[in-house]
C-alpha atoms as a PDB file:
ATOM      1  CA  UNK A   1      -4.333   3.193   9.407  1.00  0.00           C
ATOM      2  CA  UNK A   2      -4.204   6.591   7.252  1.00  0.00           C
ATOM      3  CA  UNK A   3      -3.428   9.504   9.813  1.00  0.00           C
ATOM      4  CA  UNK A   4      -5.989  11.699  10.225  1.00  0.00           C
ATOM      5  CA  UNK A   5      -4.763  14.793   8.877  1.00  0.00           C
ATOM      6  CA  UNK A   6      -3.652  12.597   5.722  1.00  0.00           C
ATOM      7  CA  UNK A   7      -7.440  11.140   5.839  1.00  0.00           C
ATOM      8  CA  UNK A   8      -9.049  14.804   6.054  1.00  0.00           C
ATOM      9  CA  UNK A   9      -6.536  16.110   3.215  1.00  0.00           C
ATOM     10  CA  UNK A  10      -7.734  13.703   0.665  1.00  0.00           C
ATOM     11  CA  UNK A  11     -11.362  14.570   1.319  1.00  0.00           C
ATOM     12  CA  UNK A  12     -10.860  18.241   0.857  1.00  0.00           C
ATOM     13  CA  UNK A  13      -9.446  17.615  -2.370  1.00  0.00           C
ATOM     14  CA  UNK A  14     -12.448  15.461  -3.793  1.00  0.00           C
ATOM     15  CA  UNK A  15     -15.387  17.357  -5.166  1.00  0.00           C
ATOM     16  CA  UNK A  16     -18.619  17.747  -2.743  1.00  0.00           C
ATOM     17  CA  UNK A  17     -20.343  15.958  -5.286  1.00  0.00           C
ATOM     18  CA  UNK A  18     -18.512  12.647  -4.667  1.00  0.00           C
ATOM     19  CA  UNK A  19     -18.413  13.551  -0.983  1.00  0.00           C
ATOM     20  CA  UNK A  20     -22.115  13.640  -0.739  1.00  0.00           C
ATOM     21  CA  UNK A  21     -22.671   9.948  -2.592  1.00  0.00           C
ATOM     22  CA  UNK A  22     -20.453   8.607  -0.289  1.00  0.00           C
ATOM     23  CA  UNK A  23     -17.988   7.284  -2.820  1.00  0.00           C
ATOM     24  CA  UNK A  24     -14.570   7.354  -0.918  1.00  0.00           C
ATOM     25  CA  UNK A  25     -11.768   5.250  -1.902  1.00  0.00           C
ATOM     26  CA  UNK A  26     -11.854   1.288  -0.626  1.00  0.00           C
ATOM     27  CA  UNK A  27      -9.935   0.969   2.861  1.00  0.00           C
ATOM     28  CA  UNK A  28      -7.128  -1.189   1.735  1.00  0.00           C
ATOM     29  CA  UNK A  29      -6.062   1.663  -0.686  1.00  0.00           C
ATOM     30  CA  UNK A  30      -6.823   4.803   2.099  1.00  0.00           C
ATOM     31  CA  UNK A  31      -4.015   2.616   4.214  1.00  0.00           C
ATOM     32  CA  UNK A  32      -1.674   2.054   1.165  1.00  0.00           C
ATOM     33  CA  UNK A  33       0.644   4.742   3.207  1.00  0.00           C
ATOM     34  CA  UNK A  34       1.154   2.646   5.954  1.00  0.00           C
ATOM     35  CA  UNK A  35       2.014  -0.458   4.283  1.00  0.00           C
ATOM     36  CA  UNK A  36       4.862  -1.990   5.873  1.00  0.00           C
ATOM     37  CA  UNK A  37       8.170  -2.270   3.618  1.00  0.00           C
ATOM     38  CA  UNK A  38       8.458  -5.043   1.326  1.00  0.00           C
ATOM     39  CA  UNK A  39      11.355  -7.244   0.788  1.00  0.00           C
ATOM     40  CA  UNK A  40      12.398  -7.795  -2.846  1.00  0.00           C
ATOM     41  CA  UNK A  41      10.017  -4.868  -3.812  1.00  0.00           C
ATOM     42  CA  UNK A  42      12.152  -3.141  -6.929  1.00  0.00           C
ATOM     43  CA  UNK A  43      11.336   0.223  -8.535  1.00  0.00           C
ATOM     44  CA  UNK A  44      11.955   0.563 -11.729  1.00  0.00           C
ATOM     45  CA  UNK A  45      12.050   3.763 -14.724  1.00  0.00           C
ATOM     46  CA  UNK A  46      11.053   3.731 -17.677  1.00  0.00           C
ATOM     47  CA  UNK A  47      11.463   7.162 -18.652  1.00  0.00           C
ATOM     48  CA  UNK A  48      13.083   9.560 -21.473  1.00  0.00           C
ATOM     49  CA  UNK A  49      13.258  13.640 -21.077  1.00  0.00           C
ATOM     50  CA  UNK A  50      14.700  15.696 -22.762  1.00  0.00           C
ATOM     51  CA  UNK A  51      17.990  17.220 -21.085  1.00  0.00           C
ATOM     52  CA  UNK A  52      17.571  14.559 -18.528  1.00  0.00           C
ATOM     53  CA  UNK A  53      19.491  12.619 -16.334  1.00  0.00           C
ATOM     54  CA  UNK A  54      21.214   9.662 -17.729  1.00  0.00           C
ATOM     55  CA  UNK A  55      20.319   7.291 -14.667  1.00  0.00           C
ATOM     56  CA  UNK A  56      18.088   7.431 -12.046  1.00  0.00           C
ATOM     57  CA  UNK A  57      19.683   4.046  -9.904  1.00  0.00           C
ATOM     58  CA  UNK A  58      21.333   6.885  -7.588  1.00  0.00           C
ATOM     59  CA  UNK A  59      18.066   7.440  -6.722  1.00  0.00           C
ATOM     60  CA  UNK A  60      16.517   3.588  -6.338  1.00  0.00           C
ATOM     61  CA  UNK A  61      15.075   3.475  -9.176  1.00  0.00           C
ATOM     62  CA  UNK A  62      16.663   0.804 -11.530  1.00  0.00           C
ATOM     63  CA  UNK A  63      16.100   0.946 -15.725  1.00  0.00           C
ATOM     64  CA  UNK A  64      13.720  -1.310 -17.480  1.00  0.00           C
ATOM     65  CA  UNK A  65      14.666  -2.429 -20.860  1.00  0.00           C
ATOM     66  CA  UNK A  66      11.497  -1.609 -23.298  1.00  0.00           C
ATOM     67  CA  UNK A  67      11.677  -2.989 -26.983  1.00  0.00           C
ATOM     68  CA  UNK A  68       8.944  -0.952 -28.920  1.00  0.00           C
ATOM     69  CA  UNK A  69       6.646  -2.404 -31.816  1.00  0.00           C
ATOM     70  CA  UNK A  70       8.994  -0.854 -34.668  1.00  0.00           C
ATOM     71  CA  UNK A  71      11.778  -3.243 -33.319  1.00  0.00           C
ATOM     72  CA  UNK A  72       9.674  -5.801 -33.256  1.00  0.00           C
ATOM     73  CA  UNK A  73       6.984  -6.189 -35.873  1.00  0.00           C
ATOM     74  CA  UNK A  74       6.797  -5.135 -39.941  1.00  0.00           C
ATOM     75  CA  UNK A  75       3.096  -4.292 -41.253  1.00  0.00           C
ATOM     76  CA  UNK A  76       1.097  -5.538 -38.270  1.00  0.00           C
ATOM     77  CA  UNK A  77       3.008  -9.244 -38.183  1.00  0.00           C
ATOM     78  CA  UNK A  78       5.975 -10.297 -36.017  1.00  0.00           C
ATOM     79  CA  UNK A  79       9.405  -9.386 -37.727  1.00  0.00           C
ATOM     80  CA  UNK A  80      11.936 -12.339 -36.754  1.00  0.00           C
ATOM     81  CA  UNK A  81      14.409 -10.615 -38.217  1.00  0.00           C
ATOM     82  CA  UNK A  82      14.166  -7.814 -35.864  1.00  0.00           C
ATOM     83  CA  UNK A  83      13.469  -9.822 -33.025  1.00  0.00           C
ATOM     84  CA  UNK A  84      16.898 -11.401 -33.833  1.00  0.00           C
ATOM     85  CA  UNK A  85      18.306  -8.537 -33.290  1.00  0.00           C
ATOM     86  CA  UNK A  86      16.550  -7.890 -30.078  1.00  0.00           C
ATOM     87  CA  UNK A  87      17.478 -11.514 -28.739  1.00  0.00           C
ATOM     88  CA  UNK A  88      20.914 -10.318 -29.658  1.00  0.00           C
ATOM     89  CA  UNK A  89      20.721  -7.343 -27.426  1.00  0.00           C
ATOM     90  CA  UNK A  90      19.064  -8.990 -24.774  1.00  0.00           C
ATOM     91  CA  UNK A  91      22.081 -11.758 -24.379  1.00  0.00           C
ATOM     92  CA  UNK A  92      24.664  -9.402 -24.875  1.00  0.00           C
ATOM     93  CA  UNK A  93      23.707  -6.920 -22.076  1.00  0.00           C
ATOM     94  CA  UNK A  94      22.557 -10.059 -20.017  1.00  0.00           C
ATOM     95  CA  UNK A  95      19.225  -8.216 -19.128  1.00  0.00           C
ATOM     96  CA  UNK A  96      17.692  -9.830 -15.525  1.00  0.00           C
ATOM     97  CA  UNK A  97      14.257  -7.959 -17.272  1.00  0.00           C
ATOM     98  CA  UNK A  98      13.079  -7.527 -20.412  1.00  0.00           C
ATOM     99  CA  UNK A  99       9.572  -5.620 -21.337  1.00  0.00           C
ATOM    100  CA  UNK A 100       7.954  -5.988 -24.736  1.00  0.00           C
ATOM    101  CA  UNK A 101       5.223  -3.554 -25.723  1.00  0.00           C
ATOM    102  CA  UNK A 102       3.193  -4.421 -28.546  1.00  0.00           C
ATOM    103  CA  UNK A 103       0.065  -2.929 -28.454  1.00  0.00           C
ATOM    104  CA  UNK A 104      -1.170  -3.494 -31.587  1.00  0.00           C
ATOM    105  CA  UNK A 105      -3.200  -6.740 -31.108  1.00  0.00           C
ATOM    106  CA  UNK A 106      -6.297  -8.018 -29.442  1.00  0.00           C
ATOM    107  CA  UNK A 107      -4.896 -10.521 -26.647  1.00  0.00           C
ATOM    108  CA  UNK A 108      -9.399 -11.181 -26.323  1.00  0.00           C
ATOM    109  CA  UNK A 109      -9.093 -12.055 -29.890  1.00  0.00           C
ATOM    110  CA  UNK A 110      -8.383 -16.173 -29.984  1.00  0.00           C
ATOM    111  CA  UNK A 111      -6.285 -15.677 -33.436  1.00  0.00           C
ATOM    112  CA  UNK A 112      -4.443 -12.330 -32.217  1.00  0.00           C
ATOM    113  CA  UNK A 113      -3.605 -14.187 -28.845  1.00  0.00           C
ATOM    114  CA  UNK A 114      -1.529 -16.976 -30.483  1.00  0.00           C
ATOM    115  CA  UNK A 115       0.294 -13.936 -31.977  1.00  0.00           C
ATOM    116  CA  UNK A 116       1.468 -12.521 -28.935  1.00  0.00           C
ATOM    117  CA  UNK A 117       2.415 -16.316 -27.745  1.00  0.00           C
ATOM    118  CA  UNK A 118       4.484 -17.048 -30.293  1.00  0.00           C
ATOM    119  CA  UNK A 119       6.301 -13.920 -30.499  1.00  0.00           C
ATOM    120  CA  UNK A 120       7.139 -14.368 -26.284  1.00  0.00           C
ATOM    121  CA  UNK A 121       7.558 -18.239 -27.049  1.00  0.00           C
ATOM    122  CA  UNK A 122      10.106 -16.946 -29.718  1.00  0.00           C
ATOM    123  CA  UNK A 123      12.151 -15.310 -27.291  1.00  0.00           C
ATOM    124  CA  UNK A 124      11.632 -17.570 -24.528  1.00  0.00           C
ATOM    125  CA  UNK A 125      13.689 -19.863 -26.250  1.00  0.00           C
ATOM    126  CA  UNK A 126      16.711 -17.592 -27.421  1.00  0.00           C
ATOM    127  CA  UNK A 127      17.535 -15.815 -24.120  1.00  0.00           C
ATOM    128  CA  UNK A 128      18.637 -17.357 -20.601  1.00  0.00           C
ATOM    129  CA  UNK A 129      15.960 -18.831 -18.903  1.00  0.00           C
ATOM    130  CA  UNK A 130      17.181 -16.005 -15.570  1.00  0.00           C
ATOM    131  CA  UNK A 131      15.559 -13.138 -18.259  1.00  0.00           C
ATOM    132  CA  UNK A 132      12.352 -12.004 -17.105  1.00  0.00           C
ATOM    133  CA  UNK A 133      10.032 -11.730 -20.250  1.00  0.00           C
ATOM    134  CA  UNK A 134       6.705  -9.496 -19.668  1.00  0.00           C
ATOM    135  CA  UNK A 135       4.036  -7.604 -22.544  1.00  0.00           C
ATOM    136  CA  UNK A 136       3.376  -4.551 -21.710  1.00  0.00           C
ATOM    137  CA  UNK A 137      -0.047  -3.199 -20.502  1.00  0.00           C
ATOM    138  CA  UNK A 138      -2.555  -5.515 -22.987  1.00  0.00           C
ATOM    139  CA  UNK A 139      -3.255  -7.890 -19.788  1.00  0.00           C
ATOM    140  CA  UNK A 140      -5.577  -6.949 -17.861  1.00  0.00           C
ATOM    141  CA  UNK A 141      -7.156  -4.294 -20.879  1.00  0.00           C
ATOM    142  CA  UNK A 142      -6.992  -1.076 -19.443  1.00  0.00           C
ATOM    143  CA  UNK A 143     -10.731  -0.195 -20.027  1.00  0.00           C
ATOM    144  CA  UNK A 144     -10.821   2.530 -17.012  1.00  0.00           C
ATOM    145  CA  UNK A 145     -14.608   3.431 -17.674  1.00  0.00           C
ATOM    146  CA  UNK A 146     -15.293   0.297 -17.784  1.00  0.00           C
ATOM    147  CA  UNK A 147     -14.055  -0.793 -14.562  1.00  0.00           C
ATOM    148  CA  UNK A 148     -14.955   2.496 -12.822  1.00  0.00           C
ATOM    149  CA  UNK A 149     -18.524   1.321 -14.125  1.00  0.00           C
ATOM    150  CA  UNK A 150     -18.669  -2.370 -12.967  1.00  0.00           C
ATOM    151  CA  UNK A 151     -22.185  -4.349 -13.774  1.00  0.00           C
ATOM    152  CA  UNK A 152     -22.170  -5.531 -17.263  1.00  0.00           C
ATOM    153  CA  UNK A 153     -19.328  -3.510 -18.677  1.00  0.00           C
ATOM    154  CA  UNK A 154     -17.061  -4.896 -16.323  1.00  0.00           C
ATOM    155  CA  UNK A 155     -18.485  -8.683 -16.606  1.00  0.00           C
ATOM    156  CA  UNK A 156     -17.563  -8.029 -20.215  1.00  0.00           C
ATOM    157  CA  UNK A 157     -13.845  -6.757 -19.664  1.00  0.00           C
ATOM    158  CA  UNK A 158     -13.328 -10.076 -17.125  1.00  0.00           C
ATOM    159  CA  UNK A 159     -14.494 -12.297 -19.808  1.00  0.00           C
ATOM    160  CA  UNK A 160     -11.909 -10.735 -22.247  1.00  0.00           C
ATOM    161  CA  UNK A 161      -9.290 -11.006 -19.334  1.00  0.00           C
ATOM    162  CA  UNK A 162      -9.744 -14.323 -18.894  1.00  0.00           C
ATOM    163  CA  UNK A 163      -9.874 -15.062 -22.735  1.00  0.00           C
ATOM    164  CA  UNK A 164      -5.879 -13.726 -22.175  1.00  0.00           C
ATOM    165  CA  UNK A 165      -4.982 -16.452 -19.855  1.00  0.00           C
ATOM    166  CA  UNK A 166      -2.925 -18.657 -21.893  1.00  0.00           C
ATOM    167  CA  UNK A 167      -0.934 -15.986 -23.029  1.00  0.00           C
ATOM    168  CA  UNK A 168      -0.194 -14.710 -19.734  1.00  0.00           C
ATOM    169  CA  UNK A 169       0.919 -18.137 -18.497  1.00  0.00           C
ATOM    170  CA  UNK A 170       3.730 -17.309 -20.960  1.00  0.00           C
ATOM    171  CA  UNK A 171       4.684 -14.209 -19.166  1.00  0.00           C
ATOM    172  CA  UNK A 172       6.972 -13.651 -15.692  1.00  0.00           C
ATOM    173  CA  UNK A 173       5.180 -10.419 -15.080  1.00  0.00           C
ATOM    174  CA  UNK A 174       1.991  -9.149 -15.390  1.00  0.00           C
ATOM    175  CA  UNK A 175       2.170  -5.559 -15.943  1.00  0.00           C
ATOM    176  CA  UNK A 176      -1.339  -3.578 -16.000  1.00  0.00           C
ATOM    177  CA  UNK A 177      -1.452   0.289 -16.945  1.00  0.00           C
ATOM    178  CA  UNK A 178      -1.894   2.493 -13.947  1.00  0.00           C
ATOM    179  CA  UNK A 179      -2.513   5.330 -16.174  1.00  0.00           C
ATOM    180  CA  UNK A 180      -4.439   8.470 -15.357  1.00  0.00           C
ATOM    181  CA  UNK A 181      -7.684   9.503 -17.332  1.00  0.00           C
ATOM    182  CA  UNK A 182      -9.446  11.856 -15.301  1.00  0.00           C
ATOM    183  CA  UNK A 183      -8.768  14.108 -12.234  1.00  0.00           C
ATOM    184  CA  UNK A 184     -10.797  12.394  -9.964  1.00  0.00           C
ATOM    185  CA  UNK A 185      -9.238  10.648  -7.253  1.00  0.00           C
ATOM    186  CA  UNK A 186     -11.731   8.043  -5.889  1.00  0.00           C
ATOM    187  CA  UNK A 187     -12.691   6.737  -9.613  1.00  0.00           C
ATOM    188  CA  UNK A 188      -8.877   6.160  -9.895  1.00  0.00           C
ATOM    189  CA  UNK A 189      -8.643   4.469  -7.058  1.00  0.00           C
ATOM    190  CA  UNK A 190     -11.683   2.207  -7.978  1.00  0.00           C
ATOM    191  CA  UNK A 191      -9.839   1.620 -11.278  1.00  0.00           C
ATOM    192  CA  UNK A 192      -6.643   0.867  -9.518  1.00  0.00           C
ATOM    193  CA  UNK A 193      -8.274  -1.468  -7.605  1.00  0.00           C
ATOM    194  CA  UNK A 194     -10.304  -3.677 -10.149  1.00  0.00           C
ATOM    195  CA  UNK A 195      -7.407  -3.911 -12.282  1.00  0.00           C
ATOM    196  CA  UNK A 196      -4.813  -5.184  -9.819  1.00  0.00           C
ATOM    197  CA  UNK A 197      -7.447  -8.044  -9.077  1.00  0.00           C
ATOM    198  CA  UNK A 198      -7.789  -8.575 -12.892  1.00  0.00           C
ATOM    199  CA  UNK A 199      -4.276  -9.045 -13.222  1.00  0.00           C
ATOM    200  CA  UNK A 200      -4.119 -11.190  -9.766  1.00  0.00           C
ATOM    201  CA  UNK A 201      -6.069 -13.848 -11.507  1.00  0.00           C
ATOM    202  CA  UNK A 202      -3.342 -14.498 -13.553  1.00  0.00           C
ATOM    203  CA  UNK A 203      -1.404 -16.025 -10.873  1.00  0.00           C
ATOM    204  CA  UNK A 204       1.689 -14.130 -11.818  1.00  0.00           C
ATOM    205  CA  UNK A 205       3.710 -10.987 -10.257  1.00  0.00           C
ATOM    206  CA  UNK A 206       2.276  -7.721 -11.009  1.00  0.00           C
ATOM    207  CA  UNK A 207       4.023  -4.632 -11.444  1.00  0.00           C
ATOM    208  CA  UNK A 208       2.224  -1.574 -12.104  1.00  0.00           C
ATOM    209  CA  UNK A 209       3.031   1.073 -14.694  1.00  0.00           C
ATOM    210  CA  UNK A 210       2.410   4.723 -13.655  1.00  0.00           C
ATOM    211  CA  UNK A 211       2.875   7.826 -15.752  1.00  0.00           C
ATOM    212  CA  UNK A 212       3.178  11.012 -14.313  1.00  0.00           C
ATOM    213  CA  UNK A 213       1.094  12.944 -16.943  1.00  0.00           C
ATOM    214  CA  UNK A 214      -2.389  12.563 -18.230  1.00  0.00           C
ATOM    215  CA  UNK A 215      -3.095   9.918 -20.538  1.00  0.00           C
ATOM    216  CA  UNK A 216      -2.219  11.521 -23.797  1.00  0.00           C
ATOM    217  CA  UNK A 217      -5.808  10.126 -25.886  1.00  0.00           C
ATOM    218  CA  UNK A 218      -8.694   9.589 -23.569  1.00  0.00           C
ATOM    219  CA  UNK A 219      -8.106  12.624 -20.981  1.00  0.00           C
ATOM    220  CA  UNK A 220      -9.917  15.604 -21.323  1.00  0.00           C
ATOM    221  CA  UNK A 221      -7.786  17.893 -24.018  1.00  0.00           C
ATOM    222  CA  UNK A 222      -7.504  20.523 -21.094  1.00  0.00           C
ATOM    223  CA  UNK A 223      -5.486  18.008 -19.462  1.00  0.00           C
ATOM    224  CA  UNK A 224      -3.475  15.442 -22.029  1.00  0.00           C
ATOM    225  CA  UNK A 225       0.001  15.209 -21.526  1.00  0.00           C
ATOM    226  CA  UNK A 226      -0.075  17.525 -18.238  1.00  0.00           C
ATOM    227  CA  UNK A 227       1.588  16.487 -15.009  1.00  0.00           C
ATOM    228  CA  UNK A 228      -0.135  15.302 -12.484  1.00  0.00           C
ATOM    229  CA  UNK A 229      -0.407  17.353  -8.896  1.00  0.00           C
ATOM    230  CA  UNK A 230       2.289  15.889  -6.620  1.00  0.00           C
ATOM    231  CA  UNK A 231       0.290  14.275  -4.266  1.00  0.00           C
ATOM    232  CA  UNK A 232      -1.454  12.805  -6.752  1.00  0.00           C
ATOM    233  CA  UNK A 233       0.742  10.559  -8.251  1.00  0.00           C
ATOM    234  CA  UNK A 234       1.995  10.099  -4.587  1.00  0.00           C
ATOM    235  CA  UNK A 235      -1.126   8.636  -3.818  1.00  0.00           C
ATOM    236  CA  UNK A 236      -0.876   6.556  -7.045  1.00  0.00           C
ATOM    237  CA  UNK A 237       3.013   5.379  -6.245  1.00  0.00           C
ATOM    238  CA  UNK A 238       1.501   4.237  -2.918  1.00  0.00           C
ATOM    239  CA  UNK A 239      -1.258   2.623  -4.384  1.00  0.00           C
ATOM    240  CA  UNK A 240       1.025   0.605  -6.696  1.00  0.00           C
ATOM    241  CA  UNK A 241       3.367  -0.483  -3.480  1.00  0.00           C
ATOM    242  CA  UNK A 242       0.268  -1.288  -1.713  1.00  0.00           C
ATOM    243  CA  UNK A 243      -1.174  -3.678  -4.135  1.00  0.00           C
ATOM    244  CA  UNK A 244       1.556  -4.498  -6.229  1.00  0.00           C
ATOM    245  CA  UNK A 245       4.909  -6.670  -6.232  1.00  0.00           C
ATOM    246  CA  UNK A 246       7.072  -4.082  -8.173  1.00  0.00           C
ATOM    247  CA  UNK A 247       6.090  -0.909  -9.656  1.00  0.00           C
ATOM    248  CA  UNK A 248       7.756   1.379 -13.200  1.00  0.00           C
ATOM    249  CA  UNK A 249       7.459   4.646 -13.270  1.00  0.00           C
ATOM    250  CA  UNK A 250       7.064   5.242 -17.859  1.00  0.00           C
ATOM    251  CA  UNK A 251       6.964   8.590 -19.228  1.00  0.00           C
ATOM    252  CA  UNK A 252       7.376  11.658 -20.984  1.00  0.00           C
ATOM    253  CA  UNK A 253       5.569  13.443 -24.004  1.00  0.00           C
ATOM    254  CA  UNK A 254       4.736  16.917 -24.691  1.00  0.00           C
ATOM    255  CA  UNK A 255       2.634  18.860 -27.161  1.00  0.00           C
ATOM    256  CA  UNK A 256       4.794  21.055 -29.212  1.00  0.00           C
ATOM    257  CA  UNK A 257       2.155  23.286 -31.799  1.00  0.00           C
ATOM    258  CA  UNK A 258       3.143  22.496 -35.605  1.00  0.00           C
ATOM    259  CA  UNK A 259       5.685  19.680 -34.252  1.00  0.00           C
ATOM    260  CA  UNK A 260       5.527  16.222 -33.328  1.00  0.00           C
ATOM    261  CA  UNK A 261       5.041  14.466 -29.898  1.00  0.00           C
ATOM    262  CA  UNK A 262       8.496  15.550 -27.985  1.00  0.00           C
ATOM    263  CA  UNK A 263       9.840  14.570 -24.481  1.00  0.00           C
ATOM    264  CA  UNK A 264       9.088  16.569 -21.486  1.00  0.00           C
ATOM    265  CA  UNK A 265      12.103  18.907 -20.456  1.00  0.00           C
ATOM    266  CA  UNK A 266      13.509  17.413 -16.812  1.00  0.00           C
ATOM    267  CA  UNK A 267      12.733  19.089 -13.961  1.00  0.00           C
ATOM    268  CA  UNK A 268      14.059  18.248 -10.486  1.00  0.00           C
ATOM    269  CA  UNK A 269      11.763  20.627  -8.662  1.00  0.00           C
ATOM    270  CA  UNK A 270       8.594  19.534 -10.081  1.00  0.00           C
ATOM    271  CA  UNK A 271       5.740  18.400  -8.127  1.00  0.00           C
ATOM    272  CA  UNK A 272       5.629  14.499  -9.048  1.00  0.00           C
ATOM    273  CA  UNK A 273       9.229  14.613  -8.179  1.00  0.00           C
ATOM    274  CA  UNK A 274       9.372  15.796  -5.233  1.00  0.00           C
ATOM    275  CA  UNK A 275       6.747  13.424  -4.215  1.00  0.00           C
ATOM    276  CA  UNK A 276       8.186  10.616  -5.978  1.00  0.00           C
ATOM    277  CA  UNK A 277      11.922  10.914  -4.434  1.00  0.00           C
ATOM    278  CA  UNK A 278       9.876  11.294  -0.766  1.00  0.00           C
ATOM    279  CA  UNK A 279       8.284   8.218  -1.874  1.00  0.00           C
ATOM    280  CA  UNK A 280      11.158   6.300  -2.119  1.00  0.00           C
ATOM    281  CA  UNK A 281      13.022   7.806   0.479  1.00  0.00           C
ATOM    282  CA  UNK A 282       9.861   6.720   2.631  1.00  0.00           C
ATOM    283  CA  UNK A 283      10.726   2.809   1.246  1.00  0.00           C
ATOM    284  CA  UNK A 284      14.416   3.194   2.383  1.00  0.00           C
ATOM    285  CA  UNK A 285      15.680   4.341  -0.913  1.00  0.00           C
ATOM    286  CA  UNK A 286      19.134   5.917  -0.643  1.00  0.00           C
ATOM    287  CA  UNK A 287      18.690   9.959  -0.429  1.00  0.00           C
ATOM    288  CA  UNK A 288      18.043  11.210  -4.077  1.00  0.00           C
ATOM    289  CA  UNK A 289      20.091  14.446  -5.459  1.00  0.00           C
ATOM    290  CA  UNK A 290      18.483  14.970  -8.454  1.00  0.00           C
END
């Protein structure tokens, strides 16, 4: 179980207002801490910064290949051209994992479904059978009100999950968005929660994505793009372990006035870090330098 002091830290940092509903986080998550090591548990990064280090495997965290939607589809529609090119990469470097993110279609939608499967199917059959082939994020829907919600919003969500099913038959990962929309802790945890069983009912592996920043969209605009506090996304990394099979850590953007979206700058004293390398140090990572 959670030690105390961990236990009475997490309930001075919720607001009394959740304290007096009685709205804590569910048990198996307040004892995601002590959850004893897992074999074959892999951590993965799937980050880019901007004067950042060029690996993090010193560290135990291994890279995940991501292929983007502009390297794989041409005015909403699969480009097999591109993806030729991407199958080409994919043998070449002999990639154990591959992710895909497209984002731009409706796996709940019957017709946009049979667009996802026959892009995966299209790669299925041009890469070894040993390459892991996951979508990124689209199953389950990451609908965080939603699910923080439950009743009828969240019967709705399930039905769309399970519309997904034969497209995640397809997949050897199911990877659900751990993403952050809001500061408070015990609606995250709900979230967390509800969409690891979501994905469960897939019958497949699922591995997590966290982000270290709020979500850039849907947070409050006090908060897009801004780290999260340390123990946070501690609490989140433990989460994922807790209920997960394998866990990536995506990330950075920044808000530059008058610019575009940029990358975070690295640095190897921030909060999430810190936590993060204790993290894995805590999973018998090798000691991290960076």
């Amino acid at each position: 179980m959670m030690h105390r002091r961990d236990l009475l830290a997490g309930l001075a940092a919720l607001p009394a207002s959740q304290l007096l509903t009685g709205l804590l986080p569910d048990a198996g998550v307040a004892q995601a801490a002590a959850t004893p090591l897992k074999k074959n548990f892999v951590f993965w990064e799937c980050m880019r910064w901007q004067k950042g280090p060029a690996s993090l495997a010193s560290c135990g965290l291994r890279r995940m290949p991501i292929y983007y939607e502009a390297s794989l589809i041409t005015n909403g529609e699969a480009d097999f051209k591109k993806i030729d090119k991407v199958i080409a990469e994919i043998k070449a470097k002999k990639l154990p994992m591959v992710t895909l993110d497209v984002e731009l279609w409706n796996p709940a939608s019957i017709p946009q479904r049979e667009k996802y499967i026959r892009l995966i199917e299209y790669v299925r059959a041009r890469v070894p059978s040993s390459t892991k082939l996951s979508l990124y994020g689209i199953m389950p829907r990451p609908r965080y009100h939603d699910y923080v919600a439950g009743g009828t919003r969240l019967k709705q969500r399930q039905h769309e999950n399970r519309i997904a099913a034969p497209l995640a038959a397809k997949c050897d990962w199911i990877m659900p968005m751990f993403h952050t929309y809001q500061p408070n802790r015990v609606h995250w945890a709900k979230f967390a929660k509800v969409i690891i069983a979501e994905a469960r009912q897939y019958n497949k592996p699922v591995m997590p994505w966290l982000w270290p920043q709020y979500h850039e969209r849907t947070s409050p605009a006090s908060l897009r793009r801004k780290f999260l506090p340390g123990d946070f996304f501690r609490e989140q990394l433990e989460t994922a372990y807790h209920l997960g099979d394998s866990l990536c850590i995506w990330g950075t953007r920044i808000d530059v006035p008058g610019t575009t979206v940029k990358r975070a700058t690295w640095n190897p004293k921030a909060p999430w870090w810190a936590q993060t390398k204790a993290f894995l140090r805590s999973k018998n990572a090798p000691v991290c330098k960076l």
